[in-house]
Protein backbone atom coordinates (compact mmCIF):
# COMPACT_ATOMS: atom_id res chain seq x y z
CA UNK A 1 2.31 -58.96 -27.60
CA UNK A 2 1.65 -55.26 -28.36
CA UNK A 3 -1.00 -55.07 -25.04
CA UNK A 4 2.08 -56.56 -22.79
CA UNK A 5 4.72 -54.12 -23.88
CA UNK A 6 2.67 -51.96 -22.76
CA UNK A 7 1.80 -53.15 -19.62
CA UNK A 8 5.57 -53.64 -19.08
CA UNK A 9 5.98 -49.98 -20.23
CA UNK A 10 3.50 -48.71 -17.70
CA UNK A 11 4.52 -50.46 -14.85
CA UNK A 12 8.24 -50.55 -15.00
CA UNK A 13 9.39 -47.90 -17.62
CA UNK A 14 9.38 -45.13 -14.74
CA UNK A 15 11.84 -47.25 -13.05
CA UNK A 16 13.66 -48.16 -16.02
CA UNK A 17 13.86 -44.61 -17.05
CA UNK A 18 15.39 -43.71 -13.63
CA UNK A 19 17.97 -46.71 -13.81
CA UNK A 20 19.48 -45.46 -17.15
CA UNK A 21 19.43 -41.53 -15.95
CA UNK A 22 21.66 -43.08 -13.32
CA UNK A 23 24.13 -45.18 -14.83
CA UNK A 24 24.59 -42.63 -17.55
CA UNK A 25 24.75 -39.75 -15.61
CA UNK A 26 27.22 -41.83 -13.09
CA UNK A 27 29.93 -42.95 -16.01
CA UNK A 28 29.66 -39.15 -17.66
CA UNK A 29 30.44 -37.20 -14.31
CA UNK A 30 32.57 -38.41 -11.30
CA UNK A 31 30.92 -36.94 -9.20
CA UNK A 32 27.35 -37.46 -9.67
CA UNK A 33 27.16 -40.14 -7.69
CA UNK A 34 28.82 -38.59 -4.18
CA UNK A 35 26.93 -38.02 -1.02
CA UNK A 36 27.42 -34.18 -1.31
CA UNK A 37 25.24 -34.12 -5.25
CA UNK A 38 22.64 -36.83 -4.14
CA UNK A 39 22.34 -34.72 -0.91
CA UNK A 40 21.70 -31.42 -3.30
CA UNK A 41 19.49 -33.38 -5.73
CA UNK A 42 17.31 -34.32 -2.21
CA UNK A 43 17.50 -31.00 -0.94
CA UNK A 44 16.47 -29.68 -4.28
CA UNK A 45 12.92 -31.93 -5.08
CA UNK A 46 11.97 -31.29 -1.31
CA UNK A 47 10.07 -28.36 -2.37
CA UNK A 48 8.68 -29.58 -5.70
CA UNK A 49 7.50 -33.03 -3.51
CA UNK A 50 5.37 -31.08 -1.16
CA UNK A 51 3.97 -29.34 -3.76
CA UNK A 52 3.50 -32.19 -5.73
CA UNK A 53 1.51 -33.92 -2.73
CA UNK A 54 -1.14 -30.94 -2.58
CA UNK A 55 -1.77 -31.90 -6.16
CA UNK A 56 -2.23 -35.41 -5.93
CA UNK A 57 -5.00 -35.04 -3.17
CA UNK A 58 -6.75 -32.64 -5.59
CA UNK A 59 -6.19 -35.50 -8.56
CA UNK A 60 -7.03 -38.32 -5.75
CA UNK A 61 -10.95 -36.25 -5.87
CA UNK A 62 -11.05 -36.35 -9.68
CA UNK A 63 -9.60 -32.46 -9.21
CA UNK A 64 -6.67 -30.70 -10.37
CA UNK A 65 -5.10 -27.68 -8.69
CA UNK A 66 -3.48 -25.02 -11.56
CA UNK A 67 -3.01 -22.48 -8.58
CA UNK A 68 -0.16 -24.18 -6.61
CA UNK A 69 2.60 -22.36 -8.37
CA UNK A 70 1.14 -18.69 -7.44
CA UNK A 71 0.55 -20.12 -4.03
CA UNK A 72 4.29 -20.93 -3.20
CA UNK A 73 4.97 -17.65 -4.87
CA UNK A 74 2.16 -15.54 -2.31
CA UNK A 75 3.39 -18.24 0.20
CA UNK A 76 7.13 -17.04 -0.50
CA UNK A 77 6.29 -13.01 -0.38
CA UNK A 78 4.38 -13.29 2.78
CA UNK A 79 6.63 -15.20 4.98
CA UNK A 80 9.44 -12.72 3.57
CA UNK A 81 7.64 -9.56 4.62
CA UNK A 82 6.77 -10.72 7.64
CA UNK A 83 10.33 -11.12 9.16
CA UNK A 84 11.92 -8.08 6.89
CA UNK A 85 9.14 -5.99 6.72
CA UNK A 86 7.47 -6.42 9.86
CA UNK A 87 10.14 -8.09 12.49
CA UNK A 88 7.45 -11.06 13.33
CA UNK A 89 8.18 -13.73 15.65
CA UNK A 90 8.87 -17.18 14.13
CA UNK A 91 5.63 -19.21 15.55
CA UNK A 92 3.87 -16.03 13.38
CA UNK A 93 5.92 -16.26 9.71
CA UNK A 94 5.44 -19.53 9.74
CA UNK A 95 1.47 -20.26 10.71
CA UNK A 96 0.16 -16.80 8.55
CA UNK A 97 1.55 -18.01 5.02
CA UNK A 98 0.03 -21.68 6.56
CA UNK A 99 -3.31 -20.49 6.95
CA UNK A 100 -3.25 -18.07 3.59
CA UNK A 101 -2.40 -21.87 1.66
CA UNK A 102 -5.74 -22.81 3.40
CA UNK A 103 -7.58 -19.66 2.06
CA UNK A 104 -6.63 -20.30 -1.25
CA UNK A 105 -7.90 -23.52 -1.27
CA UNK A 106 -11.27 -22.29 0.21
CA UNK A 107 -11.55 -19.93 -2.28
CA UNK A 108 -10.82 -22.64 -4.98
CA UNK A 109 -13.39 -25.18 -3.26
CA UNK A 110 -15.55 -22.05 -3.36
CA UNK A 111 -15.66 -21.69 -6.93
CA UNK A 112 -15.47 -25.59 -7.59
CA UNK A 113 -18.06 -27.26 -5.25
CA UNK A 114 -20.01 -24.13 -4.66
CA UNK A 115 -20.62 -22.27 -8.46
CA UNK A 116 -19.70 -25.53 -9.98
CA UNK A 117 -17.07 -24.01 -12.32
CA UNK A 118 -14.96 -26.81 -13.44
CA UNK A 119 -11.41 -27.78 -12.08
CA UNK A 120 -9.16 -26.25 -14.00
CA UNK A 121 -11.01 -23.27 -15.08
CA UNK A 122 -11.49 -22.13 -11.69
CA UNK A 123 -7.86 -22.99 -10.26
CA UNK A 124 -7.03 -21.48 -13.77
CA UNK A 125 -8.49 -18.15 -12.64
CA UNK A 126 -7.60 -18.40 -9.17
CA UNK A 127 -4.15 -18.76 -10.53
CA UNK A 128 -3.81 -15.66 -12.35
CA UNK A 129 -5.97 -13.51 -9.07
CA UNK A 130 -3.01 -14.41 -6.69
CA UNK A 131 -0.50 -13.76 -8.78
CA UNK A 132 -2.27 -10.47 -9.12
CA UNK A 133 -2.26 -10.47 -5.52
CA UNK A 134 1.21 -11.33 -4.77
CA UNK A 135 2.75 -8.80 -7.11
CA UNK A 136 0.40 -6.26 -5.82
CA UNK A 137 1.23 -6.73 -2.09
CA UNK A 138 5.22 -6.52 -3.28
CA UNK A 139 4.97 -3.83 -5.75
CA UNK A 140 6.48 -6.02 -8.40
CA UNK A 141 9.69 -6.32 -5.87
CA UNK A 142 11.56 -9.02 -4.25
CA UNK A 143 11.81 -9.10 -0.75
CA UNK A 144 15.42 -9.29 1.04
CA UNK A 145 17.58 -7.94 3.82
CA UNK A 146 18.39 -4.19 4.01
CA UNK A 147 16.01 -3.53 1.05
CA UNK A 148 15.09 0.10 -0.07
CA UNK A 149 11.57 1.07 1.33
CA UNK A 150 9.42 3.15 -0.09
CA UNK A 151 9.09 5.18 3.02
CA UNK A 152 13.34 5.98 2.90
CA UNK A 153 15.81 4.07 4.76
CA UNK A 154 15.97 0.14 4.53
CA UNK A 155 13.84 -2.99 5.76
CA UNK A 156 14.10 -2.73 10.02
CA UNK A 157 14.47 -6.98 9.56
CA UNK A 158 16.51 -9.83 8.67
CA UNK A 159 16.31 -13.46 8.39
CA UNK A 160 16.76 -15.12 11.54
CA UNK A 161 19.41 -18.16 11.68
CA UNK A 162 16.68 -20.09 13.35
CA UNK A 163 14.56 -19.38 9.90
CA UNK A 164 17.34 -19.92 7.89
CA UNK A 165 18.23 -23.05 9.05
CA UNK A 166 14.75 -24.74 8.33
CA UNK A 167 15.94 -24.17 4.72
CA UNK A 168 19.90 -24.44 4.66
CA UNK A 169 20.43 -26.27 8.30
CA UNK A 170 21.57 -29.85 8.12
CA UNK A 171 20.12 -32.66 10.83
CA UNK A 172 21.83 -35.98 11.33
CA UNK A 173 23.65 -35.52 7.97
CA UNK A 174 20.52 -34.62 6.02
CA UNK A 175 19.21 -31.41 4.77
CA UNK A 176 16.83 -30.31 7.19
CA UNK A 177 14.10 -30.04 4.23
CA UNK A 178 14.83 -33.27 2.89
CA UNK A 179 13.52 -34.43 6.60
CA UNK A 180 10.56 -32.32 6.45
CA UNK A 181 9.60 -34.04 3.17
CA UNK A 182 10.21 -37.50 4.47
CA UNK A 183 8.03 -36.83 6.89
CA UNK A 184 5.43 -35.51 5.17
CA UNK A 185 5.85 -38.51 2.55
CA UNK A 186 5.49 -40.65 5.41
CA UNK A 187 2.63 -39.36 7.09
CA UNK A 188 0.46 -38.88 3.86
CA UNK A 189 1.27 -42.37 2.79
CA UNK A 190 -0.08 -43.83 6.43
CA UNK A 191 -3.10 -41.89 5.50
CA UNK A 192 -4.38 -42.37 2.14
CA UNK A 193 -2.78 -46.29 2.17
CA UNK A 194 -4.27 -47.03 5.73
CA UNK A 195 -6.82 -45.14 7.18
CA UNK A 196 -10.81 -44.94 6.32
CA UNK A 197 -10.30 -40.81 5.27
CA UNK A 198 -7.82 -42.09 2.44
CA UNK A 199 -10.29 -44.77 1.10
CA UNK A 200 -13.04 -41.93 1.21
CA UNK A 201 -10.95 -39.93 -1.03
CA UNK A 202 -9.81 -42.34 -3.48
CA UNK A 203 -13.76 -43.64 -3.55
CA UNK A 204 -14.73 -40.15 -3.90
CA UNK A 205 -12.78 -39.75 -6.88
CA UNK A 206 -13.17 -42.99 -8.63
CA UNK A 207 -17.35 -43.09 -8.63
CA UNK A 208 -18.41 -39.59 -6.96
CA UNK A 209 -22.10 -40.63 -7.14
CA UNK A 210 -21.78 -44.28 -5.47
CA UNK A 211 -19.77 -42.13 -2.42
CA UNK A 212 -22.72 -39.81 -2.05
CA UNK A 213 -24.83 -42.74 -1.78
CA UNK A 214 -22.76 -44.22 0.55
CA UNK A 215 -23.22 -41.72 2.80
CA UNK A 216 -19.77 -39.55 1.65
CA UNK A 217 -20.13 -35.13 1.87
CA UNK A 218 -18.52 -35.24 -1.52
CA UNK A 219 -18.19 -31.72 -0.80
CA UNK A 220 -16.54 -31.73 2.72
CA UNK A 221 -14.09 -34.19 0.79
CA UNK A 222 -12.99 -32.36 -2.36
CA UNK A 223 -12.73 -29.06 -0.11
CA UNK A 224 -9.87 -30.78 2.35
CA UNK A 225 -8.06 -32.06 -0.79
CA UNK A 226 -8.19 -28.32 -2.20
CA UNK A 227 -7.22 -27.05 1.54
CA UNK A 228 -4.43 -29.64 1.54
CA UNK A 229 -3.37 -28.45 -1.49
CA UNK A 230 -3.01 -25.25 -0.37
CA UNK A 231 -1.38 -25.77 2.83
CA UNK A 232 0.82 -27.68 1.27
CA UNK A 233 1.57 -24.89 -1.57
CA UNK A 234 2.30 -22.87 1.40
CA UNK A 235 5.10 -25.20 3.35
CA UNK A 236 6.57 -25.66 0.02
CA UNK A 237 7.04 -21.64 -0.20
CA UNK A 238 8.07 -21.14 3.78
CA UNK A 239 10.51 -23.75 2.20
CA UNK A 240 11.96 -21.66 -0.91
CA UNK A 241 12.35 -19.18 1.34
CA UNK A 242 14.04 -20.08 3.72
CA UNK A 243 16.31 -22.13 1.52
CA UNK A 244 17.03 -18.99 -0.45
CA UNK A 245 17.07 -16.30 2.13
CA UNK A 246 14.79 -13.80 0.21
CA UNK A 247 11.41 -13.67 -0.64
CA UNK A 248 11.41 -14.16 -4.29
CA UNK A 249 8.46 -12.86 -6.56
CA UNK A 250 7.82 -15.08 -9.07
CA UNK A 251 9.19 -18.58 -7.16
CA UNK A 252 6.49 -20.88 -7.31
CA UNK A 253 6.04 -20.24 -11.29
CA UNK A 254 8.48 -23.10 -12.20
CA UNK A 255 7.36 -25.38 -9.66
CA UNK A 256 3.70 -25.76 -10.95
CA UNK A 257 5.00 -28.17 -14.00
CA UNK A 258 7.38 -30.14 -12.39
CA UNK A 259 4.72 -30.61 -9.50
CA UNK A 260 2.06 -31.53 -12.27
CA UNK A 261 4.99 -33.64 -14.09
CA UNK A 262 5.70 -35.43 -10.66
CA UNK A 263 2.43 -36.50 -10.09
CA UNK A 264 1.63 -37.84 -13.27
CA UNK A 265 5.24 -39.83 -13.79
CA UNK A 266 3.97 -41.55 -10.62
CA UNK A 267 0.49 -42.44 -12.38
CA UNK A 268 2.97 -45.60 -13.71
CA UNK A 269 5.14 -46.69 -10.50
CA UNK A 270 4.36 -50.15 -10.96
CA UNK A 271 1.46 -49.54 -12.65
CA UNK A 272 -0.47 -48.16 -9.88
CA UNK A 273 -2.70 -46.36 -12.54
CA UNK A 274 -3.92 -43.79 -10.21
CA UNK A 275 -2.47 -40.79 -8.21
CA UNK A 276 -0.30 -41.50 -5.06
CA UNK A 277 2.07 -40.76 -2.54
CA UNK A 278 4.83 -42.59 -2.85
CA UNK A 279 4.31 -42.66 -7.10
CA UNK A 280 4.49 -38.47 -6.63
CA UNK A 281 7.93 -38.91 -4.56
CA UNK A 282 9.64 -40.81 -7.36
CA UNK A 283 8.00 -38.74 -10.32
CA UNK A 284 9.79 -35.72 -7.99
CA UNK A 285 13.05 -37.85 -7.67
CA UNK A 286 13.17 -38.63 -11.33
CA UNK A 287 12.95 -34.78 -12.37
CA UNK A 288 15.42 -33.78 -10.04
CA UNK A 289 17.70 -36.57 -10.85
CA UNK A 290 17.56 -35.77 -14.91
CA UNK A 291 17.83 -31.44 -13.93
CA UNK A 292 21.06 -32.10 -12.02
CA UNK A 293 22.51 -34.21 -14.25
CA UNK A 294 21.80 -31.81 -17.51
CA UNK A 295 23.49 -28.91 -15.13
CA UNK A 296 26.32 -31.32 -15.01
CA UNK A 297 26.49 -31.41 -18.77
CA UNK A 298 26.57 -27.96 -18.85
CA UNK A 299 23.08 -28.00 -20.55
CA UNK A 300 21.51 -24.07 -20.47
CA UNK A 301 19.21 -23.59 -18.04
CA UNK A 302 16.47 -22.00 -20.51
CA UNK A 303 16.23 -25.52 -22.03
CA UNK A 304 15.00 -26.97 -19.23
CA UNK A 305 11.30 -26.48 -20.05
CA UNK A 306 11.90 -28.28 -22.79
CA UNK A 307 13.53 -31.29 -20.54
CA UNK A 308 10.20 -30.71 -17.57
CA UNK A 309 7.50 -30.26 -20.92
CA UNK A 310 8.72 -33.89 -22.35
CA UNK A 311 8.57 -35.99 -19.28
CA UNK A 312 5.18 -34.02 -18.66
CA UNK A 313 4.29 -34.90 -22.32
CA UNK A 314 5.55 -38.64 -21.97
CA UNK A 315 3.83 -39.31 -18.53
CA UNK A 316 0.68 -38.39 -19.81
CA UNK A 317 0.80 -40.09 -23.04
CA UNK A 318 1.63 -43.41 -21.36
CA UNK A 319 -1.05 -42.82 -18.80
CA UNK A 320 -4.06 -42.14 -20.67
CA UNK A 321 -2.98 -45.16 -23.00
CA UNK A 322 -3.27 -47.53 -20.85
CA UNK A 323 -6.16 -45.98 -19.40
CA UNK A 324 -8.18 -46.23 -22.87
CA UNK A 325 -6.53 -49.85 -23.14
CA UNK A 326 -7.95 -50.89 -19.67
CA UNK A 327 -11.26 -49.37 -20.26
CA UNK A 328 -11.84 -50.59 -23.69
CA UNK A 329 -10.59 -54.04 -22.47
């Protein structure tokens, strides 16, 4: 009786969980349940979702990526400069913040497949180095329109309304990034669910050894996922950016436990058991859901962590559970 509760638990609770967040937060405010908030709450997890999708690929390897958060931050610093500081042209502040997500994941591939320092101990210290890095490049300063330079006088750029849009624009009735997301939800799912890359990667990360032997580059693999996770660190803070219209120094820092939280609430979408796509999208959804209904109640905003640390805390719990459940069974 006890091992079917929890089976129940594990495959349905997530939903269950979401259900009740729903109906309460639907009877206690009016307007919860309008277009305009479910729009917001959308617009809102687009970023975390993205983010949340680099880290699954690292978890899909048997990985885990502690550097996303600094990432979106160097991510969000970068594409700022580059149209206030430097005037770029779009095609530019969008593909150099791209291809410094990439670097970042080389570097952490580097240090993982390379040196052999484990996961989290080398993201861990990668983590901390672009922060470094990020505050460094800044000075310790946000980046906006008509800022003070150093040099006298103000910032020679702005934020072009073709930038702006990709964060605040609105296509077909949707926020603009809730269509980026989709797609990338979309397009990631197709892949790991039905093509012969995303079976390498899962099989990578459930026996590593039986994949070598197989004829798998366990390294090539894990240093895509790492790359992925990057990149997709990176769209997440061309994203923030945009969205906000400034280039924000420490952005990505609250994003790196509701990406982690995400990905591990979607360990239990109907008891998948493992890391994936569309398990990472609802983890995302329920977050934002349960944040934008506690901002409805008026809840302060420093108690949040508390709110992202127990559905972290609860995710895992029920995960590893029924992990030691199905491996002792």
């Amino acid at each position: 009786m006890k091992a079917k509760t929890l089976d129940l638990l594990f495959k349905y609770g997530a939903i269950a969980l979401m259900a009740v967040i729903l109906i309460f937060f639907s009877v206690y405010h009016p307007f919860f349940f309008t277009y305009g908030n479910l729009s917001d709450i959308l617009r809102s997890i687009s970023i975390v979702t993205l983010v949340a999708l680099g880290v699954t690929f690292t978890l899909v390897v048997d990985g885990f990526d502690l550097s996303v958060g600094s990432t979106v931050s160097l991510s969000t610093v970068v594409t700022a400069s580059l149209m206030v500081w430097y005037e770029a042209p779009l095609w530019l502040v969008l593909l150099i913040p791209l291809l410094a997500g990439a670097g970042v994941g080389l570097f952490n591939s580097l240090l993982i497949v390379k040196l052999g320092i484990p996961d989290l101990l080398a993201t861990l210290g990668a983590m901390y180095i672009i922060s470094g890095i990020h505050r460094t490049y800044t000075e310790g300063y946000s980046i906006y329109n008509n800022m003070p330079m150093a040099s006298g006088g103000t910032a020679p750029g702005t934020f072009s309304d073709a930038f702006l849009w990709i964060g605040q624009g609105e296509l077909l009735g949707l926020p603009v990034p809730v269509w980026i997301m989709l797609v990338f939800v979309g397009l990631m799912y197709v892949i790991m669910h039905f093509t012969r890359w995303g079976r390498i990667l899962y099989m990578t990360g459930g026996n590593a050894e039986a994949s070598r032997l197989s004829g798998v580059n366990i390294k090539r693999v894990k240093l895509i996922a790492y790359v992925l996770s990057g990149v997709f660190a990176s769209i997440g803070g061309i994203l923030f950016t945009a969205r906000v219209g400034s280039g924000q120094m420490d952005a990505g820092a609250p994003l790196l436990m509701e990406a982690v939280a995400a990905v591990f609430v979607g360990f239990s979408v109907l008891g998948a058991g493992k890391p994936n796509i569309l398990g990472t999208f609802f983890g995302a959804a329920l977050i934002g859901v349960l944040l934008n209904g506690l901002t409805m109640m008026n809840l302060p905003y420093y108690a949040f962590e508390i709110i992202k640390g127990s559905v972290l805390v609860l995710a895992l719990a029920v995960t590893y559970i029924h992990a030691k459940k199905v491996k002792s069974a």
